[in-house]
N, C-alpha and C. Protein backbone atom coordinates (compact mmCIF):
# COMPACT_ATOMS: atom_id res chain seq x y z
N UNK A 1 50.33 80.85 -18.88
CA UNK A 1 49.83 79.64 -19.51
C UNK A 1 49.38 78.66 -18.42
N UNK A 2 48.09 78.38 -18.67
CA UNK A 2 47.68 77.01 -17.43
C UNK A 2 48.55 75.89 -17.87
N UNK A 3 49.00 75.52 -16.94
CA UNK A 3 49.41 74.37 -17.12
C UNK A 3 48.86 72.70 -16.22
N UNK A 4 49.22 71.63 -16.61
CA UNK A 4 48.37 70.51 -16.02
C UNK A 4 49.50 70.18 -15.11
N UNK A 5 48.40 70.29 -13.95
CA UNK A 5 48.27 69.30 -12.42
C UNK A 5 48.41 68.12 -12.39
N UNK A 6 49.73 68.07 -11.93
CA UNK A 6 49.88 66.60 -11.41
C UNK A 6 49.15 65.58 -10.66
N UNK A 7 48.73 64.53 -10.36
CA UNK A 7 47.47 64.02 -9.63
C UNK A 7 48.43 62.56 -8.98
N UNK A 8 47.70 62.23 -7.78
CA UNK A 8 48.58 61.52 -7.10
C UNK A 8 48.41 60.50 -7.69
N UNK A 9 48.85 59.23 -8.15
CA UNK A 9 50.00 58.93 -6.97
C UNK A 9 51.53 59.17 -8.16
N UNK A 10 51.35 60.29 -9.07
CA UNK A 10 52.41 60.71 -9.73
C UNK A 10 53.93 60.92 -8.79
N UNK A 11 55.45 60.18 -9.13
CA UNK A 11 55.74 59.91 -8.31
C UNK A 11 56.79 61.47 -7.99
N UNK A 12 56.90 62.42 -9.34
CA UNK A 12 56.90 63.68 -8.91
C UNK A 12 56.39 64.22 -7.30
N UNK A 13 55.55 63.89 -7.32
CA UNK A 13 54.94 64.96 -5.72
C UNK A 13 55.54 64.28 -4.58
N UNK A 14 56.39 62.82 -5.09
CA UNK A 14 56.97 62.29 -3.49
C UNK A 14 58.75 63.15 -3.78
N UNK A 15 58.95 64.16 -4.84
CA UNK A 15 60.62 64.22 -4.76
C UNK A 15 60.51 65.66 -3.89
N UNK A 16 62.00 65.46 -3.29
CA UNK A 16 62.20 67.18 -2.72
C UNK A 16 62.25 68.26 -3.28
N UNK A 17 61.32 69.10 -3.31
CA UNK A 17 62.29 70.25 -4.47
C UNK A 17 63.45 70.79 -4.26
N UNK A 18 64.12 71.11 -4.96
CA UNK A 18 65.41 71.88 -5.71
C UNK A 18 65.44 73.58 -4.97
N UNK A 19 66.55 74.13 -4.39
CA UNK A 19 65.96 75.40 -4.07
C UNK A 19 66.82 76.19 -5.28
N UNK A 20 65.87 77.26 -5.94
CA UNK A 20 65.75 78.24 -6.60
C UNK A 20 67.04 79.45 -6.04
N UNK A 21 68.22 78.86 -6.86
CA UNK A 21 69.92 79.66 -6.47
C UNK A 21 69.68 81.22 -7.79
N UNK A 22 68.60 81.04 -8.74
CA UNK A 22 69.00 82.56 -9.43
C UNK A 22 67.37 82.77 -9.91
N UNK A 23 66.88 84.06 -9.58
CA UNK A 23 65.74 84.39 -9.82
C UNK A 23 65.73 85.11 -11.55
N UNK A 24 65.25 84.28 -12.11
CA UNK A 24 65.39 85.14 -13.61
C UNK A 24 64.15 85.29 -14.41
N UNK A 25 63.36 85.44 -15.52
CA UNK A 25 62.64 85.06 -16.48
C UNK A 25 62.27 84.13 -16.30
N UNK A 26 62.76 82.96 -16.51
CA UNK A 26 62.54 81.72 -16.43
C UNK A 26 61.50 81.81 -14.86
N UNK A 27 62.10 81.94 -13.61
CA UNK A 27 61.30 81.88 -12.55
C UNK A 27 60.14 82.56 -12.88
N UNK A 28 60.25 84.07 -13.59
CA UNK A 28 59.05 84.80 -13.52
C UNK A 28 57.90 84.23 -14.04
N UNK A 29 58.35 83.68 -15.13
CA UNK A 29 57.02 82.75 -16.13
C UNK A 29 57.15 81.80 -15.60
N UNK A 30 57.33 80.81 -14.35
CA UNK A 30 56.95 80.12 -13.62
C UNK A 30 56.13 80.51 -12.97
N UNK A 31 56.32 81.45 -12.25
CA UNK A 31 55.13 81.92 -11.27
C UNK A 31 54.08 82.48 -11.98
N UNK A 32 54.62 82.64 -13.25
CA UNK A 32 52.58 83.76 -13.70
C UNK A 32 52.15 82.25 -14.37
N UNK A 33 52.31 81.61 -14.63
CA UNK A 33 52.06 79.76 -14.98
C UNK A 33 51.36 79.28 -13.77
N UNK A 34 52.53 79.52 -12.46
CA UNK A 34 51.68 78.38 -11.19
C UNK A 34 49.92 79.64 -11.26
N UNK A 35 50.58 80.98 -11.13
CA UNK A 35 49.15 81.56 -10.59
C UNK A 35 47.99 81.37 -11.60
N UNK A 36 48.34 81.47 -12.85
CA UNK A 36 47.09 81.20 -13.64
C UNK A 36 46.59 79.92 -13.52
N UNK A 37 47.50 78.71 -13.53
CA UNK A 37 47.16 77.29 -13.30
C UNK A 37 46.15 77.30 -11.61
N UNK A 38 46.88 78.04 -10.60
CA UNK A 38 45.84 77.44 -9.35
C UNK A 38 44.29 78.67 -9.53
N UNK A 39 44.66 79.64 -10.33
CA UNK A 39 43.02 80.92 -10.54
C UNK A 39 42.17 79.83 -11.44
N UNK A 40 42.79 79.30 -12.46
CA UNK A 40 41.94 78.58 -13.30
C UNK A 40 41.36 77.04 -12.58
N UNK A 41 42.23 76.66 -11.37
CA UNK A 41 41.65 75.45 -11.35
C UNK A 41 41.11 76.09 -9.78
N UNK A 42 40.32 76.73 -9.53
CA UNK A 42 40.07 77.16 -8.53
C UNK A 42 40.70 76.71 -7.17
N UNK A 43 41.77 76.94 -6.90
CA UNK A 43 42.36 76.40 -5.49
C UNK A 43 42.97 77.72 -4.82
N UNK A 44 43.42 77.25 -3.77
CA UNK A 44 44.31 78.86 -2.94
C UNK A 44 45.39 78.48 -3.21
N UNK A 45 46.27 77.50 -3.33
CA UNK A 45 47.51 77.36 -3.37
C UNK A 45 48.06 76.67 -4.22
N UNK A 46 49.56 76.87 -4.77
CA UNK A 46 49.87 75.91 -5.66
C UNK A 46 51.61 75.86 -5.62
N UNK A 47 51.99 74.60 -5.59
CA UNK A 47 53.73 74.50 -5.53
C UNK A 47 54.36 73.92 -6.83
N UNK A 48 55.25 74.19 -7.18
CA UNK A 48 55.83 74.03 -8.63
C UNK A 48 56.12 72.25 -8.72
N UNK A 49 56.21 71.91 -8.03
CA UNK A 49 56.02 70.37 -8.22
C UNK A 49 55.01 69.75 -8.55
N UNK A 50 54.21 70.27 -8.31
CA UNK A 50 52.51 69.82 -8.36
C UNK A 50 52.36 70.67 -10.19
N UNK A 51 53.16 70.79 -11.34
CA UNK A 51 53.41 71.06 -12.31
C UNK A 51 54.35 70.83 -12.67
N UNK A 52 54.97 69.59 -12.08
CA UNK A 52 55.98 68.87 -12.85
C UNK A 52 57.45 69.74 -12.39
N UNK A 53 57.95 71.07 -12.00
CA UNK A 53 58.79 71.72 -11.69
C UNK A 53 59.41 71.40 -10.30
N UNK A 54 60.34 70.77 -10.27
CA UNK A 54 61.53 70.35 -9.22
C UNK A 54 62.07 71.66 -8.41
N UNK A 55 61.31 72.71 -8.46
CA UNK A 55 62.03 73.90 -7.56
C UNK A 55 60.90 74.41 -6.56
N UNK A 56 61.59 75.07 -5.63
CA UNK A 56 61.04 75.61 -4.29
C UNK A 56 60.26 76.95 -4.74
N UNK A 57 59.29 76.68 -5.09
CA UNK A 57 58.49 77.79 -5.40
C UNK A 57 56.77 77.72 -5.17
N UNK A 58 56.29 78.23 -4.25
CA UNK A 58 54.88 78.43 -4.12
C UNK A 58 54.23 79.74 -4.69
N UNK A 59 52.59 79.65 -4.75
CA UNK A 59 51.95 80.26 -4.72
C UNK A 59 50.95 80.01 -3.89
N UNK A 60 49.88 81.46 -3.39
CA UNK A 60 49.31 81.08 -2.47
C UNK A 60 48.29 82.64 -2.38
N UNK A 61 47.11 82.42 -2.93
CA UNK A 61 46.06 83.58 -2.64
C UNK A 61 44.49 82.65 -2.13
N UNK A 62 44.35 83.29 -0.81
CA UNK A 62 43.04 82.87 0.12
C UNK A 62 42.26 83.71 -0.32
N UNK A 63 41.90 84.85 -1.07
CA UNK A 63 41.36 86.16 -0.84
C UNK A 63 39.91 85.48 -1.18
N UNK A 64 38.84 85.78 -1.22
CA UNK A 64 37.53 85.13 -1.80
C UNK A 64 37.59 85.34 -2.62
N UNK A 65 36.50 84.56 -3.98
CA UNK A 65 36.12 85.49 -5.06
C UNK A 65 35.65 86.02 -5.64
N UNK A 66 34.80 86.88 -4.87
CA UNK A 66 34.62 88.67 -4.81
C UNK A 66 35.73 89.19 -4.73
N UNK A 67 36.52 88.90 -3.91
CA UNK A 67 37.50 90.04 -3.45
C UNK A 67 38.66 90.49 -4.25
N UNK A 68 39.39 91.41 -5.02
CA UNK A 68 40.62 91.72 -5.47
C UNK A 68 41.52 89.97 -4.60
N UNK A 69 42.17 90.10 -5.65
CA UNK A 69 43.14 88.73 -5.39
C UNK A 69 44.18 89.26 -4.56
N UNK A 70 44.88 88.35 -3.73
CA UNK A 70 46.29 88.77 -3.26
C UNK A 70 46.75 87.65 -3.27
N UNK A 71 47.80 87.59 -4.63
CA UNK A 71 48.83 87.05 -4.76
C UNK A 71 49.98 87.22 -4.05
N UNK A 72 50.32 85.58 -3.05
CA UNK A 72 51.21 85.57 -2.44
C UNK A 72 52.64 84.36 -3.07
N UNK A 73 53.61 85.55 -3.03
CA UNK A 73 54.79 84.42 -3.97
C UNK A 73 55.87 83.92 -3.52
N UNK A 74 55.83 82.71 -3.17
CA UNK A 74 57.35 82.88 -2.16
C UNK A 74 58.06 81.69 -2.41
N UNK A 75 59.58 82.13 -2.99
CA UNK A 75 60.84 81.64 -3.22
C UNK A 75 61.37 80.73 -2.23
N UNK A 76 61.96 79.58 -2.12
CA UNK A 76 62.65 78.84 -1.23
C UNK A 76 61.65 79.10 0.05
N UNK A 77 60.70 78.91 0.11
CA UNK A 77 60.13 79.45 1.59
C UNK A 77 60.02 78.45 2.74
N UNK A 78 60.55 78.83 4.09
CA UNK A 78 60.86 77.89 5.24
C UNK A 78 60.00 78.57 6.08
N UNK A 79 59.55 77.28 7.21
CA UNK A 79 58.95 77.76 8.39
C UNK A 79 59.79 78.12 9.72
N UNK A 80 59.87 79.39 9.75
CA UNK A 80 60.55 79.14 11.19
C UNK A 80 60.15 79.12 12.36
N UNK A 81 58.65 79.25 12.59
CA UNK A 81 57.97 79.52 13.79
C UNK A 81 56.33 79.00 13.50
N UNK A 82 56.27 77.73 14.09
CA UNK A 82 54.47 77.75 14.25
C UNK A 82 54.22 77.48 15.59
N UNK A 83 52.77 77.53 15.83
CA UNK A 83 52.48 77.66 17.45
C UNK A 83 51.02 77.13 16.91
N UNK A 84 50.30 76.74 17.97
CA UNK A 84 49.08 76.29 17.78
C UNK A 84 48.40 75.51 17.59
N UNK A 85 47.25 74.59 17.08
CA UNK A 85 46.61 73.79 16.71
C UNK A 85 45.53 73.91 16.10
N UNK A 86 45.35 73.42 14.46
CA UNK A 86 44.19 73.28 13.93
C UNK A 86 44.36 71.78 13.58
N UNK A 87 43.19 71.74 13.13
CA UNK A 87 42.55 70.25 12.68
C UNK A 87 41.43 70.94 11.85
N UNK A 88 41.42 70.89 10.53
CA UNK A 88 40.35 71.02 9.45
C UNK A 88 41.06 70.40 8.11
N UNK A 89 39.76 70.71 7.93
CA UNK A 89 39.60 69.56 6.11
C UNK A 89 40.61 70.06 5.47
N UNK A 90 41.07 69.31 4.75
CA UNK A 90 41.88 70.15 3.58
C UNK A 90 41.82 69.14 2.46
N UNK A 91 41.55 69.92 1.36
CA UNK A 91 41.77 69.28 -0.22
C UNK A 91 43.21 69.61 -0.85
N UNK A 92 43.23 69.29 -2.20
CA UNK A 92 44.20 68.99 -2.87
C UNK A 92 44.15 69.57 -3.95
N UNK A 93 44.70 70.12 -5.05
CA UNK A 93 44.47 70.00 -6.48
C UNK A 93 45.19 69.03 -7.03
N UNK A 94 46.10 68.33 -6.44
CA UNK A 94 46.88 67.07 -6.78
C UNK A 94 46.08 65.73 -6.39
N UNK A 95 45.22 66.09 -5.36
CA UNK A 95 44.38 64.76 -4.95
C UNK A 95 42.89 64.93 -5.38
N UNK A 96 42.56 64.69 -6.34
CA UNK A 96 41.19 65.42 -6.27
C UNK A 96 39.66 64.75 -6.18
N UNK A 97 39.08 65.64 -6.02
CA UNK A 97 37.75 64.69 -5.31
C UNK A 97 38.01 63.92 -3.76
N UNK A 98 38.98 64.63 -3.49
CA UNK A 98 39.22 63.88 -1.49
C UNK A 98 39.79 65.03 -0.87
N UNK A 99 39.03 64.63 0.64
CA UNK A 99 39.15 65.39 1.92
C UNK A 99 39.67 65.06 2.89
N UNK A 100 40.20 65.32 3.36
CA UNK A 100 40.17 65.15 4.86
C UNK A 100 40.82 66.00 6.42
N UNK A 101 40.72 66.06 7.27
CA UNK A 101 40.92 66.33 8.70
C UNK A 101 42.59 66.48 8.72
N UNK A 102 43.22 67.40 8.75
CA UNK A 102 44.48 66.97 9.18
C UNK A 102 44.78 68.14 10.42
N UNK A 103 46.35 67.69 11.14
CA UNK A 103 46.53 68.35 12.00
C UNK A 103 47.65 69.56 11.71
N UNK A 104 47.26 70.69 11.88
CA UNK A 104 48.42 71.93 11.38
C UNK A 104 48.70 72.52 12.69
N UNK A 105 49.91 73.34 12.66
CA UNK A 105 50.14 74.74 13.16
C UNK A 105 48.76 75.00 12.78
N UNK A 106 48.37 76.55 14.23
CA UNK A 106 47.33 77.31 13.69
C UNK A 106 48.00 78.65 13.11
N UNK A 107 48.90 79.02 13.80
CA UNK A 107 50.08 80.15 13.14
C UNK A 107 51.40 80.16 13.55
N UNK A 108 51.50 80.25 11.73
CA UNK A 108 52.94 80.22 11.44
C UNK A 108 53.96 81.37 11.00
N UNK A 109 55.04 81.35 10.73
CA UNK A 109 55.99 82.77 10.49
C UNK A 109 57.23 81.87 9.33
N UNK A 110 56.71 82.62 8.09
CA UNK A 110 57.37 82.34 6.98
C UNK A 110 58.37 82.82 6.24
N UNK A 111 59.47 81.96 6.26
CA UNK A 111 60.34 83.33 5.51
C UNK A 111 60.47 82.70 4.47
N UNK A 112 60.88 84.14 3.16
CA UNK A 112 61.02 83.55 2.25
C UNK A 112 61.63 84.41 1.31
N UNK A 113 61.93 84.23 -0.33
CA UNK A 113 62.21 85.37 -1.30
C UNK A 113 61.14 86.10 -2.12
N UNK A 114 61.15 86.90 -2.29
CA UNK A 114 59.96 87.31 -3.32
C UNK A 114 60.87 87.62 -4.63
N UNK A 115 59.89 87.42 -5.70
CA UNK A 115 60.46 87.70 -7.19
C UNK A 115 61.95 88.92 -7.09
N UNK A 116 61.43 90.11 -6.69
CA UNK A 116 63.19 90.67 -6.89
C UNK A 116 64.49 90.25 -5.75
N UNK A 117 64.28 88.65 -5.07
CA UNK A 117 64.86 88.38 -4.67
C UNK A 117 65.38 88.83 -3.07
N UNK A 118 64.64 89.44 -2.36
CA UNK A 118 63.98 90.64 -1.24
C UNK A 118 63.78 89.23 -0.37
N UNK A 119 64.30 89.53 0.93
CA UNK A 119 64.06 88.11 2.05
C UNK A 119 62.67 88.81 2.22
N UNK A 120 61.68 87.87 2.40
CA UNK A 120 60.20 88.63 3.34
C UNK A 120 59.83 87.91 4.61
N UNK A 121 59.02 88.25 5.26
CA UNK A 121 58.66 87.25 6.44
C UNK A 121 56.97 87.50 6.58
N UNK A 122 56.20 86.18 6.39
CA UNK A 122 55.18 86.66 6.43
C UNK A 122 54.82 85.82 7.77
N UNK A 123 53.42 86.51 8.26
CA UNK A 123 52.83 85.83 9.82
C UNK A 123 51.26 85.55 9.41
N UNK A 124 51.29 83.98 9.44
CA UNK A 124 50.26 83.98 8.94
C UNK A 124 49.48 82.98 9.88
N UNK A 125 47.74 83.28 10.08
CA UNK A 125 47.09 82.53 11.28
C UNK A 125 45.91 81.79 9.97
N UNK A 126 45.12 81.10 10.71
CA UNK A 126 43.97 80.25 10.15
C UNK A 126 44.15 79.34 8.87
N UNK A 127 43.69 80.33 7.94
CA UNK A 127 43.50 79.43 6.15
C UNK A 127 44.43 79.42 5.36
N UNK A 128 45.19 80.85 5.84
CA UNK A 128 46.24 81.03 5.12
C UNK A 128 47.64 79.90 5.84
N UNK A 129 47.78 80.17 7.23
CA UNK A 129 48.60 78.88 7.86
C UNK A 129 48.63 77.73 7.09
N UNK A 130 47.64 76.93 6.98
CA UNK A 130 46.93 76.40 6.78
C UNK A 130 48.20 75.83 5.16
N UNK A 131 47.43 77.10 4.60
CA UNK A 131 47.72 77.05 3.07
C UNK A 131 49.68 76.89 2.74
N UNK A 132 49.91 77.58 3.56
CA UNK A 132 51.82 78.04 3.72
C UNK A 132 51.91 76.29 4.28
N UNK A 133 51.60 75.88 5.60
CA UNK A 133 52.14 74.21 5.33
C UNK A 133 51.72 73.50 4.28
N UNK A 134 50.89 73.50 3.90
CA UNK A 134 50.20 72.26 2.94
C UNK A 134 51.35 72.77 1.39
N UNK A 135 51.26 73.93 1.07
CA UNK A 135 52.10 73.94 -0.14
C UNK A 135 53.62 73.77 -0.07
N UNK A 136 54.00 73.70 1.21
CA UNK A 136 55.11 73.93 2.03
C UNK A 136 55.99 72.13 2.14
N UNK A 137 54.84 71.27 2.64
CA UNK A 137 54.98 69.64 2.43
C UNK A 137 55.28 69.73 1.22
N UNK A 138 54.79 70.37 -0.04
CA UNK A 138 54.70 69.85 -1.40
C UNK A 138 55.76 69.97 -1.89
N UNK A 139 56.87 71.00 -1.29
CA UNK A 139 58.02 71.20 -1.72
C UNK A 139 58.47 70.28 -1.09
N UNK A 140 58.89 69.34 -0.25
CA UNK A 140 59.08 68.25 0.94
C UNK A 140 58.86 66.83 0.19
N UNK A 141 57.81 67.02 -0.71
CA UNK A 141 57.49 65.32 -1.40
C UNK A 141 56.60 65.01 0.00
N UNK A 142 55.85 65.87 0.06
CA UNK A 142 54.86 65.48 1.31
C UNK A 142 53.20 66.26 1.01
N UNK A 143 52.24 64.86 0.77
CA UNK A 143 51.24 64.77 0.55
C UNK A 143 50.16 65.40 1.47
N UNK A 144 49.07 66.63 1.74
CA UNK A 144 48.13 66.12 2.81
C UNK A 144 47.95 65.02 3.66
N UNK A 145 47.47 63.68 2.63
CA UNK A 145 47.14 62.50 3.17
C UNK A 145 48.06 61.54 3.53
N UNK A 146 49.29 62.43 3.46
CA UNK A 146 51.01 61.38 4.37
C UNK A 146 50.97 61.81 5.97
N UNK A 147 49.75 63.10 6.19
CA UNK A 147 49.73 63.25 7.62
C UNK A 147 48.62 62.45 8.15
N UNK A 148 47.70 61.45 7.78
CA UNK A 148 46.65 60.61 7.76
C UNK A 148 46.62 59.78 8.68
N UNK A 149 46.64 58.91 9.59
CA UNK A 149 46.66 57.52 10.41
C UNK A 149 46.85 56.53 9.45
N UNK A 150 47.62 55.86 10.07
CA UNK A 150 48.01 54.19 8.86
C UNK A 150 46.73 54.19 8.11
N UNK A 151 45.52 54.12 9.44
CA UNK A 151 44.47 53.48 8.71
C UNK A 151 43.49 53.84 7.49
N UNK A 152 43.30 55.40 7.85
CA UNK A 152 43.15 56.43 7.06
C UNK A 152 43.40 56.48 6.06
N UNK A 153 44.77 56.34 5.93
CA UNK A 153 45.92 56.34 4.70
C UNK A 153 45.42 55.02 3.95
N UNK A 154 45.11 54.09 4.57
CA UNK A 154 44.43 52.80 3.85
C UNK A 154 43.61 52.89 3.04
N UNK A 155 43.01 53.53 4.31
CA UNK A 155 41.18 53.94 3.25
C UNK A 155 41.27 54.51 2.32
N UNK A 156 42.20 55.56 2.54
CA UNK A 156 42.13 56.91 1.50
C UNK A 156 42.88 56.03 -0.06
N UNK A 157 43.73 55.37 0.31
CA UNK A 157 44.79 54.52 -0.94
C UNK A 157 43.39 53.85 -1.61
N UNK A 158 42.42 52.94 -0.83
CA UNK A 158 41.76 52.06 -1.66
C UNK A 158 40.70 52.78 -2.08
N UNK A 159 39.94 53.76 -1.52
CA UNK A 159 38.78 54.57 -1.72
C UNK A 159 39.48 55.23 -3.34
N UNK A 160 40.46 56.27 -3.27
CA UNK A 160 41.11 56.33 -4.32
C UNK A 160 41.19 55.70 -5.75
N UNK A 161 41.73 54.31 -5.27
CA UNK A 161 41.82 53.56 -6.23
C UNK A 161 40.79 52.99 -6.98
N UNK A 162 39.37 52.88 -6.48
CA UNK A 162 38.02 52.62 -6.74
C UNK A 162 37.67 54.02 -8.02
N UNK A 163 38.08 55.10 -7.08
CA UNK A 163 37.29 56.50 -7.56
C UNK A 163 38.24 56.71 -9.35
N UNK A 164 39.69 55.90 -9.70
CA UNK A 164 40.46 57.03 -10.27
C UNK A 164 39.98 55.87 -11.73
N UNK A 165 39.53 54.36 -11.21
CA UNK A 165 39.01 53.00 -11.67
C UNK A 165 37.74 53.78 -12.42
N UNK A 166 36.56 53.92 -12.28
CA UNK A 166 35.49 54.55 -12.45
C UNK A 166 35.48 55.27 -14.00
N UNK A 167 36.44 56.39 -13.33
CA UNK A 167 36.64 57.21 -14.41
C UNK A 167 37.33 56.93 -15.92
C-alpha cells in the first residue's frame, strides 16, 4: 500500500527512531509499504519515519529505470566504516522541490538486519553511499538540509516557506 510522505517541517522527521527488537508481519508489510511508497513516488530511498513509523527501518534501490530493481532492506542499520569525500546534490522526498550540495562519506560499510533477521554488511561507494547516509540521518531525526551552513539553512527555511505559501 503507498502510503503518504511526510514533508518537512513535520516534527516526526526531527524524532530518533525506535530500533526494531522483533522482525514479524507487521515489519514485513512495512517494508513492502516503504518500497511501494518510494517506486511510486519515484525516489531511491526511503526510511520509516518519513511515513510516520518511529522504527529503524530503511529502504534503498539506485538501480535505473530500465534496469530490474534491487531492493535493498535494512533493519536497525549502522555505519561502521566511511572513508572519503563527496559533495553532490541531494533531494528529498520529505523536502520536496529542493536541492542541494551536501558533504558525505564517498564509501561506506553498513551493517545491518535483513527481513529473516540475518546480520548483513553491505560496502557501498558513490549513489548508493550516498543513499545509506541520507536515509541513515532519517532514522537520527536528521534532515539533508541540517548538514547546510547556518546560512544556507536560512535560505533554504525562507525560500521554503515562500514555495509551501504559493501552493
Amino acid at each position: 500500500m503507498v502510503r503518504t510522505i511526510l514533508t518537512y517541517p513535520d516534527p516526526v522527521l526531527k524524532k530518533k527512531a525506535v530500533p526494531v527488537t522483533i522482525i514479524n508481519d507487521a515489519t514485513r508489510e512495512l517494508v513492502r509499504d516503504m518500497a511501494e511508497t518510494m517506486y511510486d513516488a519515484q525516489g531511491v530511498g526511503l526510511a520509516a519515519p518519513q511515513i510516520g513509523v518511529s522504527q529503524r527501518v530503511i529502504v534503498i534501490d539506485v538501480s535505473q529505470r530500465d534496469e530490474r530493481p534491487e531492493l535493498i532492506v535494512c533493519i536497525n542499520p549502522v555505519i561502521i566504516h566511511g572513508e572519503g569525500e563527496s559533495y553532490e546534490e541531494e533531494g528529498c522526498l520529505s523536502v520536496p522541490k529542493y536541492s542541494a550540495n551536501v558533504h558525505r562519506h564517498e564509501r561506506v560499510v553498513v551493517k545491518s538486519l535483513n527481513l529473516e533477521g540475518e546480520e548483513v554488511v553491505h560496502r557501498a561507494e558513490g549513489l548508493l553511499a550516498i543513499a545509506f547516509q541520507h536515509e541513515i540521518d532519517h532514522l537520527d531525526g536528521v534532515l539533508f538540509v541540517d548538514h547546510l551552513s547556518a546560512l544556507k539553512k536560512e535560505m533554504f527555511k525562507k525560500k521554503y516557506r515562500r514555495m509551501t505559501e504559493e501552493e
